[in-house]
PDB file of N, CA and C in Angstrom:
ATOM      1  N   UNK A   1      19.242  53.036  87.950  1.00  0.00           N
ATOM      2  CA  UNK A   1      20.227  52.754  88.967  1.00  0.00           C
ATOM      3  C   UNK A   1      21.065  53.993  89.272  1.00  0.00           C
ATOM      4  N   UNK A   2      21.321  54.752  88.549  1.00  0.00           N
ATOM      5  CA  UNK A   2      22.006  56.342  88.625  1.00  0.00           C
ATOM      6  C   UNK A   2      21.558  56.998  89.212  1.00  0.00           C
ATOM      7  N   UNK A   3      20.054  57.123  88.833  1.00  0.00           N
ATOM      8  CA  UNK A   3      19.427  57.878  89.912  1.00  0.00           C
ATOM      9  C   UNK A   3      19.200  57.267  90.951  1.00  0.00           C
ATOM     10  N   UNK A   4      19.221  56.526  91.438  1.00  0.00           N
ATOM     11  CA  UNK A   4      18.676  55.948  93.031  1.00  0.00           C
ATOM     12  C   UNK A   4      20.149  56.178  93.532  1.00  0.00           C
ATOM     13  N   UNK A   5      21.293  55.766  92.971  1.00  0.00           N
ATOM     14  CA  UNK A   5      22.467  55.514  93.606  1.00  0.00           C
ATOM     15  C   UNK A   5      22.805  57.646  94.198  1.00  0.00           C
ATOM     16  N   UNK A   6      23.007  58.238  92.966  1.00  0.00           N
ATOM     17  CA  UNK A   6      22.834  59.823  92.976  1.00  0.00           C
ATOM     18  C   UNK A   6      21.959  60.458  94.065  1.00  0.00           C
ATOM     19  N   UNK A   7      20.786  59.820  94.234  1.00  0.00           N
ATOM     20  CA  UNK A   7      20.043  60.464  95.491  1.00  0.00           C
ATOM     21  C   UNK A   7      20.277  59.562  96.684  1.00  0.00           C
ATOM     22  N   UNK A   8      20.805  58.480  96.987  1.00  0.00           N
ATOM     23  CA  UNK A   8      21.368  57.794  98.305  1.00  0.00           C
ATOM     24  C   UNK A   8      22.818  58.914  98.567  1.00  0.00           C
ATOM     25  N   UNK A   9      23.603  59.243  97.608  1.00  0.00           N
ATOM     26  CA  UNK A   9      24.790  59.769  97.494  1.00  0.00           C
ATOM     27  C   UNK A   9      24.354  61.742  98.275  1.00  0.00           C
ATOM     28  N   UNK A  10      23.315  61.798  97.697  1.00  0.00           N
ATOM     29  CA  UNK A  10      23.138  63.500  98.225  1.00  0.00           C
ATOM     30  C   UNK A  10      22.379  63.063  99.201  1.00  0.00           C
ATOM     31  N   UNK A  11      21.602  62.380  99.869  1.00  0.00           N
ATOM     32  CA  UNK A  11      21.244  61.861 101.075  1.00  0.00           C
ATOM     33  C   UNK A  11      22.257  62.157 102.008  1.00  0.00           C
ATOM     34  N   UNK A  12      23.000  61.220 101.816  1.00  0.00           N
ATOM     35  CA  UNK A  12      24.376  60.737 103.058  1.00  0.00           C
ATOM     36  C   UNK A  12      24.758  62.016 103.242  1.00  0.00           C
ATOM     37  N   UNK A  13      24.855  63.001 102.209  1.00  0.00           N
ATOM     38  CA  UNK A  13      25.680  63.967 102.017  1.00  0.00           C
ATOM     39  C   UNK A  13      24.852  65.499 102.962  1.00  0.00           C
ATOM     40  N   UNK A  14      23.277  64.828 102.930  1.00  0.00           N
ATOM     41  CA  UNK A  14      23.006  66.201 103.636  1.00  0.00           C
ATOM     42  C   UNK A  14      23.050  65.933 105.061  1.00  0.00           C
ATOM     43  N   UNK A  15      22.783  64.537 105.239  1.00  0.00           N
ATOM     44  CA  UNK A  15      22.758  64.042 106.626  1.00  0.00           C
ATOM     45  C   UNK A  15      24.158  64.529 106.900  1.00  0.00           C
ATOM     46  N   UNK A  16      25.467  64.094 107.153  1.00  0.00           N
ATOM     47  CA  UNK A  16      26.806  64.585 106.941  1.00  0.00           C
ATOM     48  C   UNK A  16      26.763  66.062 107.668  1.00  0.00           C
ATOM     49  N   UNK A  17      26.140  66.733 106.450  1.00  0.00           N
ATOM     50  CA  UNK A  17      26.251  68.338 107.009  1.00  0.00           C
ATOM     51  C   UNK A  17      25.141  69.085 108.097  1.00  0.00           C
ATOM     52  N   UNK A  18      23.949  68.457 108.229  1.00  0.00           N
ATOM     53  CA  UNK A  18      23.422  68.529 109.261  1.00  0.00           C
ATOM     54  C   UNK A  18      24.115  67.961 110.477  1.00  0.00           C
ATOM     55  N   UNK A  19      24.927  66.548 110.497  1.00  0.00           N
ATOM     56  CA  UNK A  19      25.227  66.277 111.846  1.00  0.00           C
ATOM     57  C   UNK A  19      26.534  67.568 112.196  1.00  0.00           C
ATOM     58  N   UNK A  20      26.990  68.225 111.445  1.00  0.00           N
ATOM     59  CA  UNK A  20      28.272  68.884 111.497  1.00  0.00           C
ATOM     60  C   UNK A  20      27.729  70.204 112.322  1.00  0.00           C
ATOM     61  N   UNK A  21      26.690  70.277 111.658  1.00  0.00           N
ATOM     62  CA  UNK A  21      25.579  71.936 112.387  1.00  0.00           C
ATOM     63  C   UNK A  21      25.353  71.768 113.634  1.00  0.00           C
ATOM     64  N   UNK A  22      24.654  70.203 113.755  1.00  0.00           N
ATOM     65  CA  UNK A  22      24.165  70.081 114.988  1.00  0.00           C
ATOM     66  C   UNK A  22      25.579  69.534 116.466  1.00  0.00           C
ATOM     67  N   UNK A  23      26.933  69.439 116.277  1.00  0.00           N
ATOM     68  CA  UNK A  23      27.837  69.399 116.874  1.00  0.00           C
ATOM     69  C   UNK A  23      28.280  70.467 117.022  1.00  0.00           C
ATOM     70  N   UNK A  24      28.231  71.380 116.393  1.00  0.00           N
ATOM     71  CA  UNK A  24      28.599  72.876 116.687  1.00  0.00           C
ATOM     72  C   UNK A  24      27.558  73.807 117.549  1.00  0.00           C
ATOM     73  N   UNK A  25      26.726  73.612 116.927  1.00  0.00           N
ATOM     74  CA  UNK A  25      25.754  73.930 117.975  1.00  0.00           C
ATOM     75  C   UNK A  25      25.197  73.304 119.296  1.00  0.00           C
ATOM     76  N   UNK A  26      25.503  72.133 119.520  1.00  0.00           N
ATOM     77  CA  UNK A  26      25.619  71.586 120.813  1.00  0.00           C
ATOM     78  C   UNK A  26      27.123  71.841 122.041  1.00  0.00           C
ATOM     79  N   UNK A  27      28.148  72.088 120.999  1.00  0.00           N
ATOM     80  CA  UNK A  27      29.309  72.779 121.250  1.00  0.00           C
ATOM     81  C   UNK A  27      29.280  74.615 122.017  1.00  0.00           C
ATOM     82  N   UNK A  28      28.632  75.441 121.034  1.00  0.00           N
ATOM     83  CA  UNK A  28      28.040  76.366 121.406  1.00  0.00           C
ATOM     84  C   UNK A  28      26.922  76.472 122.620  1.00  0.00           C
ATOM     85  N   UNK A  29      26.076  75.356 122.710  1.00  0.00           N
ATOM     86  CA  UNK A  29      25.433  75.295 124.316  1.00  0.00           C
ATOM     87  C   UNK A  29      25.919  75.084 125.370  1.00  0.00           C
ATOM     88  N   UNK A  30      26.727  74.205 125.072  1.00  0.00           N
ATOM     89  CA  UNK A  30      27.393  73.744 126.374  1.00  0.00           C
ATOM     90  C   UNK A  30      27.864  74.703 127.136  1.00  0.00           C
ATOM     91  N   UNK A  31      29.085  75.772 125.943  1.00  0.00           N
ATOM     92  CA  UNK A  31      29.812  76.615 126.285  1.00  0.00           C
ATOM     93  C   UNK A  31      28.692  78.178 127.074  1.00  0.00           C
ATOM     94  N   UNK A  32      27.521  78.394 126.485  1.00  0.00           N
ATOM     95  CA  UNK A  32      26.546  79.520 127.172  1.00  0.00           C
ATOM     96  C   UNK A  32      25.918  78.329 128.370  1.00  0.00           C
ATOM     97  N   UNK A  33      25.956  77.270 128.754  1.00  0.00           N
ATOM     98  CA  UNK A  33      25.510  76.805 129.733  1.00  0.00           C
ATOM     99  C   UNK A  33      26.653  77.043 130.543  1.00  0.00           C
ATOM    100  N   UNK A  34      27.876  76.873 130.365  1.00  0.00           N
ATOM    101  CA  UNK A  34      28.646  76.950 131.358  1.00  0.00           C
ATOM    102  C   UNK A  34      29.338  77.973 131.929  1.00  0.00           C
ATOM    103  N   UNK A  35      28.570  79.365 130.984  1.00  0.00           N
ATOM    104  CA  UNK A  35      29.043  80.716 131.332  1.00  0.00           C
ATOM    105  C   UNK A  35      27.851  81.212 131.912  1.00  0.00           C
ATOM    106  N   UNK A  36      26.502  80.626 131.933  1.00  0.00           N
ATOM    107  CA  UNK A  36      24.945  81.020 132.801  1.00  0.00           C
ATOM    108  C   UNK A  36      25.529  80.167 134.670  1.00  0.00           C
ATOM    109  N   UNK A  37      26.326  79.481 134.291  1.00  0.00           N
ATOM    110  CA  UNK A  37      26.330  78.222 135.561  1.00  0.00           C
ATOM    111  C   UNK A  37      27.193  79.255 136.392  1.00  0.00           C
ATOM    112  N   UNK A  38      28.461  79.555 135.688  1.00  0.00           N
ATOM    113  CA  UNK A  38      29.968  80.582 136.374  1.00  0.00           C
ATOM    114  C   UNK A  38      28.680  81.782 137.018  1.00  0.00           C
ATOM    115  N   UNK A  39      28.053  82.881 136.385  1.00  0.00           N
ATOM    116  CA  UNK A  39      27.285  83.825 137.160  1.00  0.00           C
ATOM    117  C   UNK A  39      26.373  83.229 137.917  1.00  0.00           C
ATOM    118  N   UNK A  40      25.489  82.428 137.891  1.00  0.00           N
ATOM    119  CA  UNK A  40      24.938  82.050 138.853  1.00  0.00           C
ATOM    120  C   UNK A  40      25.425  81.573 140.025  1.00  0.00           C
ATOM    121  N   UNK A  41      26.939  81.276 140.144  1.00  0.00           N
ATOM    122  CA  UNK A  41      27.695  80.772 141.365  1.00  0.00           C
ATOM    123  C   UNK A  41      28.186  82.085 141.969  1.00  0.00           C
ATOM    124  N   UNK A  42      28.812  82.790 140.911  1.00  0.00           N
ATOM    125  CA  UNK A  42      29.445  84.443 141.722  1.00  0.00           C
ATOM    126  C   UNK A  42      28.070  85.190 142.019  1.00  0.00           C
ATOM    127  N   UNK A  43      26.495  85.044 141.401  1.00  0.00           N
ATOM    128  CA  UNK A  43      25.688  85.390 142.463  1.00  0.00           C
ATOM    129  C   UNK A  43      25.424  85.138 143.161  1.00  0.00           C
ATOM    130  N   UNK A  44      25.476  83.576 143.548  1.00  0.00           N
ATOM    131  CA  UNK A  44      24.998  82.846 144.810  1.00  0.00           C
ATOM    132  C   UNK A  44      26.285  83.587 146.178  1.00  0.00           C
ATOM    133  N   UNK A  45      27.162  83.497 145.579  1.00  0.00           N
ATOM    134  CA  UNK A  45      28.388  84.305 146.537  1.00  0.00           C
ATOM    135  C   UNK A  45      28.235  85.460 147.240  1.00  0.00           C
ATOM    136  N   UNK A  46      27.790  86.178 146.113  1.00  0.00           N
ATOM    137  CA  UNK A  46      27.377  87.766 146.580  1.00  0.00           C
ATOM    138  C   UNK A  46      26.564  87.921 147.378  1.00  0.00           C
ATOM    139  N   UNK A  47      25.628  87.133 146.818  1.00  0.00           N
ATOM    140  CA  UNK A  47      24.153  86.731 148.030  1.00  0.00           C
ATOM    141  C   UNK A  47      24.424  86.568 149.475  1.00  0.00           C
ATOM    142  N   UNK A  48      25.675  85.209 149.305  1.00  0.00           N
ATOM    143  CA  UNK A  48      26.201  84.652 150.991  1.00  0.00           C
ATOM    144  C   UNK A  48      26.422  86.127 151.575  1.00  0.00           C
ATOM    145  N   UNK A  49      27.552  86.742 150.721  1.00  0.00           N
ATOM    146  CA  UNK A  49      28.270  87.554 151.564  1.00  0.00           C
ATOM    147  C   UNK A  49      27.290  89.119 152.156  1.00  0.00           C
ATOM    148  N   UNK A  50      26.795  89.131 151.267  1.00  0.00           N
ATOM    149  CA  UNK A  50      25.896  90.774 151.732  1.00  0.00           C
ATOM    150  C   UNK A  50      24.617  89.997 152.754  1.00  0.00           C
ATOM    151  N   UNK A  51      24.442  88.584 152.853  1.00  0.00           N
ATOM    152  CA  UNK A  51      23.597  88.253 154.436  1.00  0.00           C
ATOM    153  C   UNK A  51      24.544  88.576 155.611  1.00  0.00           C
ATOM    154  N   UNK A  52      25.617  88.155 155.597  1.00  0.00           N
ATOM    155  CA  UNK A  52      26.289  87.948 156.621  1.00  0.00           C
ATOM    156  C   UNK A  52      26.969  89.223 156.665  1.00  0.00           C
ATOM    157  N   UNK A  53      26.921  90.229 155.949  1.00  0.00           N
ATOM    158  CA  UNK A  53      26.921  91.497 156.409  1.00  0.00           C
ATOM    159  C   UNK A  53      26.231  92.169 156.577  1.00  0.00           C
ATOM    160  N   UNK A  54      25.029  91.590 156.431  1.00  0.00           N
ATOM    161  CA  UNK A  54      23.315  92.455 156.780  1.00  0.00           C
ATOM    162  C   UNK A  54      23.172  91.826 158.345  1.00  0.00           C
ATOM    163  N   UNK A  55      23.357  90.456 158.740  1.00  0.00           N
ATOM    164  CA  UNK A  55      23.357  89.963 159.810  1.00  0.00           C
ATOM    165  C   UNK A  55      24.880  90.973 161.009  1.00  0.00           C
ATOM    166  N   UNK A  56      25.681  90.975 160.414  1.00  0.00           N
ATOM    167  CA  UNK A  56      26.734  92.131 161.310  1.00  0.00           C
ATOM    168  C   UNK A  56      26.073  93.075 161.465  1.00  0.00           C
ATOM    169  N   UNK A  57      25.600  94.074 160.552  1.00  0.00           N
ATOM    170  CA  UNK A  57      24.743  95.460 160.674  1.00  0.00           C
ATOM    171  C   UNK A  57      23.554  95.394 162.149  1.00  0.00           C
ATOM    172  N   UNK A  58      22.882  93.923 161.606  1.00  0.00           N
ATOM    173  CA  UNK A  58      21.442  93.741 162.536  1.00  0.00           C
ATOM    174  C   UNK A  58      22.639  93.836 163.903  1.00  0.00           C
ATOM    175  N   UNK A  59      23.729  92.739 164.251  1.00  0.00           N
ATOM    176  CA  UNK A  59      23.751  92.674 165.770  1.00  0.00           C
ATOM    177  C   UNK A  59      25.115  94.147 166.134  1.00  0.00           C
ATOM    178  N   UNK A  60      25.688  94.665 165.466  1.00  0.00           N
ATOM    179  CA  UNK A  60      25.622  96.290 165.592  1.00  0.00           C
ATOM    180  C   UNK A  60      24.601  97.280 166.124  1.00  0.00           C
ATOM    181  N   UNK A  61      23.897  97.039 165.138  1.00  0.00           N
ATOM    182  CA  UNK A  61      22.214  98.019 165.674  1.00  0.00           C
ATOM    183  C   UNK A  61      22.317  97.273 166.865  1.00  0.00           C
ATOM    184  N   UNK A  62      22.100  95.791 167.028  1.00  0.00           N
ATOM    185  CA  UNK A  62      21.457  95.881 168.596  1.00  0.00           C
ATOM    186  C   UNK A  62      22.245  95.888 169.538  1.00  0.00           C
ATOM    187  N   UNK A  63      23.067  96.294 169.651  1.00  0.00           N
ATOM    188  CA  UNK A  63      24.202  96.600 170.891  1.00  0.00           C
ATOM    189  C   UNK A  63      24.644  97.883 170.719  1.00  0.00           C
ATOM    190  N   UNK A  64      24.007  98.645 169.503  1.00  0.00           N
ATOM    191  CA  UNK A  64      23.995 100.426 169.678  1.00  0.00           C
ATOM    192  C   UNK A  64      22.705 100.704 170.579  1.00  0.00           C
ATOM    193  N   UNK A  65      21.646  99.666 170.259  1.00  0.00           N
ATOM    194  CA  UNK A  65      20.049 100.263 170.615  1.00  0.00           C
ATOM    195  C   UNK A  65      20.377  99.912 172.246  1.00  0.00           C
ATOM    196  N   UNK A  66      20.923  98.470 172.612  1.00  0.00           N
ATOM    197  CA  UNK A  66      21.341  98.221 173.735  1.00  0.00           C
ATOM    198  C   UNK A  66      22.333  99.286 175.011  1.00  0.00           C
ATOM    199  N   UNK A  67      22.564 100.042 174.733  1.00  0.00           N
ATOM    200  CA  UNK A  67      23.545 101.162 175.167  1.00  0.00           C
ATOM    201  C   UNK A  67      22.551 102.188 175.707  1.00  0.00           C
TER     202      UNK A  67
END
């Protein structure tokens, strides 16, 4: 009975510290998911903005070529 009770007891006990690993480390993803999400939005930005200044350039050129 000591021993069965002793290994239910270090059971619980590793389960315990695995769930503790695996909350920290789901903690830690979240946080690199939500710093991959922030650059991917200030690139999507950069993106907008250098079209719509590639699109100014294009109708520049054509009202220089137009002249």
């Amino acid at each position: 009975m000591k021993n069965l009770s002793r290994i239910l007891l270090i059971m619980l006990m590793i389960g315990m510290v695995s769930c503790r690993d695996t909350k920290k480390e789901e903690e830690e993803t979240k946080a690199v998911i939500e710093q991959v999400e922030a650059v991917e939005a200030e690139a999507e930005e950069i993106t907008e903005k250098i079209n719509q200044e590639a699109e100014e350039l294009e109708e520049s050129l054509s009202e220089l070529d137009s002249i």
